[in-house]
N, C-alpha and C. Protein backbone atom coordinates (compact mmCIF):
# COMPACT_ATOMS: atom_id res chain seq x y z
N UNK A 1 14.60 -38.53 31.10
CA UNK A 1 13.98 -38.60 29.80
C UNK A 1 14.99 -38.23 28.71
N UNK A 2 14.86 -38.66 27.78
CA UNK A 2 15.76 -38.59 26.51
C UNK A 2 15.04 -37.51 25.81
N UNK A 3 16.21 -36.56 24.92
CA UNK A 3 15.81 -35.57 24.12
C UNK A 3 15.86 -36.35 22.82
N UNK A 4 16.24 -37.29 22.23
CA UNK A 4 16.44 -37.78 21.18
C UNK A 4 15.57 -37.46 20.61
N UNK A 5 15.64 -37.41 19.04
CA UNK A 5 14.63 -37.67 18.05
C UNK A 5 14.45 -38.60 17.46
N UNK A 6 13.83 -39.02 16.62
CA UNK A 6 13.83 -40.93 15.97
C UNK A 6 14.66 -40.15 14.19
N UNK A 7 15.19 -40.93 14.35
CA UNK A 7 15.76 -40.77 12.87
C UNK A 7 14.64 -41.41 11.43
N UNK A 8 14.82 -40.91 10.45
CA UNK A 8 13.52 -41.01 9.50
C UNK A 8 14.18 -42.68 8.98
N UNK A 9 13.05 -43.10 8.84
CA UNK A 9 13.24 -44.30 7.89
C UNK A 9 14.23 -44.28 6.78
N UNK A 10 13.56 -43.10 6.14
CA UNK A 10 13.69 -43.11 4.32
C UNK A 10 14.08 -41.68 4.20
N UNK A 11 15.30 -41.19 3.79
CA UNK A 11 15.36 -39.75 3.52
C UNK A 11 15.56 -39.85 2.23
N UNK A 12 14.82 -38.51 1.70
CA UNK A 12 14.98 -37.85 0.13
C UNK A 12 15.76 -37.43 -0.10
N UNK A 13 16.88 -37.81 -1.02
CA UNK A 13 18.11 -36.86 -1.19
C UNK A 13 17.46 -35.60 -2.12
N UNK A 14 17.13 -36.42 -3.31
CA UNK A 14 17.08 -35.82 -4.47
C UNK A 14 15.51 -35.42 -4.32
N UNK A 15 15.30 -34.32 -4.51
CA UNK A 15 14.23 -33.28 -4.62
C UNK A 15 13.79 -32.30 -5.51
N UNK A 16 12.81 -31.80 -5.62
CA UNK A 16 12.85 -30.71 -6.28
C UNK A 16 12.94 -29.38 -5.95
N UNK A 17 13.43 -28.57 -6.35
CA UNK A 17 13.69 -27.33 -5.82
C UNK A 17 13.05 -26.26 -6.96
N UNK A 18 11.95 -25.38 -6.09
CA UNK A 18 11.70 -24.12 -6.62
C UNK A 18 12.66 -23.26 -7.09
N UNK A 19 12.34 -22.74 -8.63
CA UNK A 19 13.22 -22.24 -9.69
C UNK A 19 13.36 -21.09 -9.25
N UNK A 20 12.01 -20.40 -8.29
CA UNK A 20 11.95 -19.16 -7.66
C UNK A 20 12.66 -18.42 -6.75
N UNK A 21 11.75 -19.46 -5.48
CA UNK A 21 12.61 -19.29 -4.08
C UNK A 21 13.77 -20.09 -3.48
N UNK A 22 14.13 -21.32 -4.30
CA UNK A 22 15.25 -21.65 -4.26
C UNK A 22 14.77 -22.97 -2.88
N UNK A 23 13.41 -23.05 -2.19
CA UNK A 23 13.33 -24.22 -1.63
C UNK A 23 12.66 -25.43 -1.73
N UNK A 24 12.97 -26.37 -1.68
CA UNK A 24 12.24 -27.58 -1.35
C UNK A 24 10.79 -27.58 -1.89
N UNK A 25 10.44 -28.22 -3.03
CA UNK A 25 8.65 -28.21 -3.23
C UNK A 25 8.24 -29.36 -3.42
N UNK A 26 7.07 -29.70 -3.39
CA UNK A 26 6.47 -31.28 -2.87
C UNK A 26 5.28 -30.84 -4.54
N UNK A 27 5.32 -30.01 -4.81
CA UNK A 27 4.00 -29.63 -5.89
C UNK A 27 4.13 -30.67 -7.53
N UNK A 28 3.59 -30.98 -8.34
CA UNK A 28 4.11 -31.41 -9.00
C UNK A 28 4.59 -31.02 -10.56
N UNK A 29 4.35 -29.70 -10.42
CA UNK A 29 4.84 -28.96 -11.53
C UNK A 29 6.12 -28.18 -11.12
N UNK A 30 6.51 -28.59 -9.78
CA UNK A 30 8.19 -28.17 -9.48
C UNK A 30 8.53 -27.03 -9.21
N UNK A 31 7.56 -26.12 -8.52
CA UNK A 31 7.07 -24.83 -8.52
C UNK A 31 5.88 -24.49 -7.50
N UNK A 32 6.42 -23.93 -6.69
CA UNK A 32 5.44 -23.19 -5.37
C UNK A 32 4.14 -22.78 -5.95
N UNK A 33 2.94 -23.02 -5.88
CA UNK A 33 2.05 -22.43 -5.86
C UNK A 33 1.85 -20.76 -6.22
N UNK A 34 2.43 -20.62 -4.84
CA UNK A 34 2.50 -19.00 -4.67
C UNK A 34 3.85 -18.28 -5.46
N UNK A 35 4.34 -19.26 -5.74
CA UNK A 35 5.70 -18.28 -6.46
C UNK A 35 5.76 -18.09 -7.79
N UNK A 36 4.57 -19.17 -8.52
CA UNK A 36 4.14 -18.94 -10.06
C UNK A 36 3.22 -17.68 -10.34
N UNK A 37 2.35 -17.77 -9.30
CA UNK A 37 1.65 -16.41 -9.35
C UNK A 37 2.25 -15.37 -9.62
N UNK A 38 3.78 -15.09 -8.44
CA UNK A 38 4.55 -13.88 -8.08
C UNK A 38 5.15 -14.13 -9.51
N UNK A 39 5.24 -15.03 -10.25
CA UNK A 39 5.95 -14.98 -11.51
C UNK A 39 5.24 -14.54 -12.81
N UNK A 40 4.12 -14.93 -12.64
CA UNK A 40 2.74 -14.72 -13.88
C UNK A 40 2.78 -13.17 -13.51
N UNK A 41 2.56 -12.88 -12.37
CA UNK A 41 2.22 -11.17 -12.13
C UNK A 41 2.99 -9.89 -12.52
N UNK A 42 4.06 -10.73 -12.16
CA UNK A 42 5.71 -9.39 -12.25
C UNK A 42 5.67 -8.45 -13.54
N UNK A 43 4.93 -8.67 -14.70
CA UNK A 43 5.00 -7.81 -15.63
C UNK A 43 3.75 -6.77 -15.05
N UNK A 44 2.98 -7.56 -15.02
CA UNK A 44 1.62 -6.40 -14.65
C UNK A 44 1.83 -5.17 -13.11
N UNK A 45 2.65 -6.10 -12.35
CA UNK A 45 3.00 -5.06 -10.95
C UNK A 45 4.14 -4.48 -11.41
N UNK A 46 5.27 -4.31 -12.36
CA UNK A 46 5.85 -3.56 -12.61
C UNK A 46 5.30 -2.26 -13.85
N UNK A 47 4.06 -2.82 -14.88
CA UNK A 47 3.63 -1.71 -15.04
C UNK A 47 2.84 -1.22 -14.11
N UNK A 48 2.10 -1.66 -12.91
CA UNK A 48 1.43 -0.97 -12.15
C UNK A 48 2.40 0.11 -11.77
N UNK A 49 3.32 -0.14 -10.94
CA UNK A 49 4.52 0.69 -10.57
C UNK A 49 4.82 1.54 -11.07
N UNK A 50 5.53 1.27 -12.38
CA UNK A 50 5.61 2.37 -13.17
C UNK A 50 4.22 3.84 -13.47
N UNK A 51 3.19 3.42 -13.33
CA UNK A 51 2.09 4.27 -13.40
C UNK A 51 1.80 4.72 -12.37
N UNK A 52 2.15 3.63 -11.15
CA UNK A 52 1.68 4.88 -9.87
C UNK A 52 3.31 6.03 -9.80
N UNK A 53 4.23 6.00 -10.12
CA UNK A 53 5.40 6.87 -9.74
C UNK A 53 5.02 7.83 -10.93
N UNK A 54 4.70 7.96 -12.57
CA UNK A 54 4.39 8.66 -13.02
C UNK A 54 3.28 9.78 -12.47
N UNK A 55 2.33 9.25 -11.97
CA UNK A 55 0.81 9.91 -11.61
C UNK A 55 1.72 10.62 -10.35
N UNK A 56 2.68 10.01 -9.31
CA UNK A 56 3.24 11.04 -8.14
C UNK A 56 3.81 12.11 -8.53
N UNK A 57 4.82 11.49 -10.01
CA UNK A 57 5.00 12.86 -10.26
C UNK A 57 4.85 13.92 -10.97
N UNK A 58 3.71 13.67 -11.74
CA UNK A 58 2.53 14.42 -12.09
C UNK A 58 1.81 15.44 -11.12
N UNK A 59 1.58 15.02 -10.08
CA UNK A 59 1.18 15.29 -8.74
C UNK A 59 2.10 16.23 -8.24
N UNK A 60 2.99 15.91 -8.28
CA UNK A 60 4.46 16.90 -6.96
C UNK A 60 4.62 17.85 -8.20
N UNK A 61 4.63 17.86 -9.38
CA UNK A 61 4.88 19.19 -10.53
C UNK A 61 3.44 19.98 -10.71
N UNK A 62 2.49 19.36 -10.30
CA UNK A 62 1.40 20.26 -10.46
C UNK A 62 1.07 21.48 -9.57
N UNK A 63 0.18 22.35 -9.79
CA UNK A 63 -0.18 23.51 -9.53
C UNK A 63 -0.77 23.52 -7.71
N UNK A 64 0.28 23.97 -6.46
CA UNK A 64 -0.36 23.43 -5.24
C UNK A 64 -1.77 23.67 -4.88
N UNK A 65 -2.51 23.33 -4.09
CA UNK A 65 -3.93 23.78 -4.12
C UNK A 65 -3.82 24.23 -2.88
N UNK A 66 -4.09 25.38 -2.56
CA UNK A 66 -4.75 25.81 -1.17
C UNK A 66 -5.20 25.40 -0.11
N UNK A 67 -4.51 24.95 1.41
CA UNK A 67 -4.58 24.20 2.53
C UNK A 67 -5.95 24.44 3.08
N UNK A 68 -6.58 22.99 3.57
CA UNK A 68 -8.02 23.83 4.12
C UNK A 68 -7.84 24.08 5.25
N UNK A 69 -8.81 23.82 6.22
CA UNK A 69 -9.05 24.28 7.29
C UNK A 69 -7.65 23.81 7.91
N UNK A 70 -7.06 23.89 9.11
CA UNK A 70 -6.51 23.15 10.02
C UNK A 70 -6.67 22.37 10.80
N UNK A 71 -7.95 22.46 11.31
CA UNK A 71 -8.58 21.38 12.10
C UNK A 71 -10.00 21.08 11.58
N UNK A 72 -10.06 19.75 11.64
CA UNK A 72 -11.76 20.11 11.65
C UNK A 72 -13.19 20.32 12.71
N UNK A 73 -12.25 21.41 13.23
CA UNK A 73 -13.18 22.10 14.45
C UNK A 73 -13.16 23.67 14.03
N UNK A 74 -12.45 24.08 12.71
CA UNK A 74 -12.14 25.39 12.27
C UNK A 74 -12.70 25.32 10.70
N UNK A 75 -13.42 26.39 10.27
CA UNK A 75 -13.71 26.68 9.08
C UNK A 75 -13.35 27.88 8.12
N UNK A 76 -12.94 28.27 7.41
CA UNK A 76 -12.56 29.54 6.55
C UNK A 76 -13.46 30.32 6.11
N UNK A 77 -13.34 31.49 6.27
CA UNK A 77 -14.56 32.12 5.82
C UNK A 77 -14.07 32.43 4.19
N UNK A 78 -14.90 32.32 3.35
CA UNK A 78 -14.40 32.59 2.07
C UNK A 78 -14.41 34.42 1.85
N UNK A 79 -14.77 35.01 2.58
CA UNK A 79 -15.13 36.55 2.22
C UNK A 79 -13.74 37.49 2.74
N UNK A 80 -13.26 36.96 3.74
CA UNK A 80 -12.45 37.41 4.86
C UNK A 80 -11.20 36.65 5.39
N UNK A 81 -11.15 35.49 5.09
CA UNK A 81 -10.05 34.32 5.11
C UNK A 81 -9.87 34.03 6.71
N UNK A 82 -11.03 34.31 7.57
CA UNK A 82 -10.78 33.88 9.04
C UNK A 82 -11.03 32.52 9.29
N UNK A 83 -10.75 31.77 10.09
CA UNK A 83 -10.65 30.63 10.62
C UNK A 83 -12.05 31.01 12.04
N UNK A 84 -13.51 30.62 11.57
CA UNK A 84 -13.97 30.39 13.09
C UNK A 84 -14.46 28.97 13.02
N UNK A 85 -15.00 29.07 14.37
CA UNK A 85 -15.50 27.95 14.81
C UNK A 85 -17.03 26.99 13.84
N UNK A 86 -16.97 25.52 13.37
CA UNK A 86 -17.72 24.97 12.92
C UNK A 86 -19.15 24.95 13.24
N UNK A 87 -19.70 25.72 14.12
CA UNK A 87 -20.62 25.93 14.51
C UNK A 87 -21.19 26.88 14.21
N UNK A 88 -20.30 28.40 14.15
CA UNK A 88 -20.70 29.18 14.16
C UNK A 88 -21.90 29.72 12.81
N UNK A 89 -22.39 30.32 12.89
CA UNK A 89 -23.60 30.53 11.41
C UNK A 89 -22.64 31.37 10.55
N UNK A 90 -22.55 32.74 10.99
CA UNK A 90 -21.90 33.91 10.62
C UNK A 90 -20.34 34.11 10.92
N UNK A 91 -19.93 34.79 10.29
CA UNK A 91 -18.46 35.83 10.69
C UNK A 91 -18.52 37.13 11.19
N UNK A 92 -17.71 37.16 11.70
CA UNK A 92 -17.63 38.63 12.16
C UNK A 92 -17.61 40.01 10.92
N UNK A 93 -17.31 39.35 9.62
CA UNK A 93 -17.23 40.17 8.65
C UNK A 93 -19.08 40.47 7.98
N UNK A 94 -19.69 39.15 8.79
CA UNK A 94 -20.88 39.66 8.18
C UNK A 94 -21.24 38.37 7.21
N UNK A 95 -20.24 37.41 6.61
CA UNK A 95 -20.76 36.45 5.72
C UNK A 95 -21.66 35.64 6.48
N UNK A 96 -22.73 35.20 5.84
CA UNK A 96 -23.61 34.48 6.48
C UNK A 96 -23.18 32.59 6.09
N UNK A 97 -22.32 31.65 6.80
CA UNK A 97 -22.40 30.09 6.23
C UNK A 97 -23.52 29.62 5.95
N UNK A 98 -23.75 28.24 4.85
CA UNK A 98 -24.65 28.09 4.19
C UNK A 98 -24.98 26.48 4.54
């Protein structure tokens, strides 16, 4: 059996090429679908960007908050700062959970 392929009738030299991604587009505004989007968008996802790295570091300079439990099979007692069990009602200090 032959591996050959059939050679095309008619080849396209001249094409159009996306201004974007730089390949081959069949569309007729000369432009990927999906790559006008990624082009319409780029202002709005770079201010997105910019606002989520502000808000992180807003976040990493702010005031730390107090780690909770360690597991969530462990609870803190607020009276006494012990770690018992999620079940338990009471502490040994006497606080009653609510």
């Amino acid at each position: 059996m032959s591996e050959k392929k059939p050679t095309p009738w008619r080849v396209q030299e001249s094409g159009k090429v996306c201004p974007i991604c730089g390949k081959r587009t069949y569309s007729n505004g000369g432009i990927h679908p999906q790559c006008a989007v990624l082009q319409a968008d780029s202002a709005r996802t770079e201010k997105l960007r910019a606002e989520r790295k502000r808000k992180a570091n807003e976040a990493s300079s702010g005031p730390k908050s107090k780690p909770q439990s360690t597991t969530w099979t462990q609870k803190k007692c607020p009276k006494c700062g012990k770690e018992s069990h999620v079940r338990r009602k009471t502490c040994d200090c006497g606080h009653a959970f609510g």
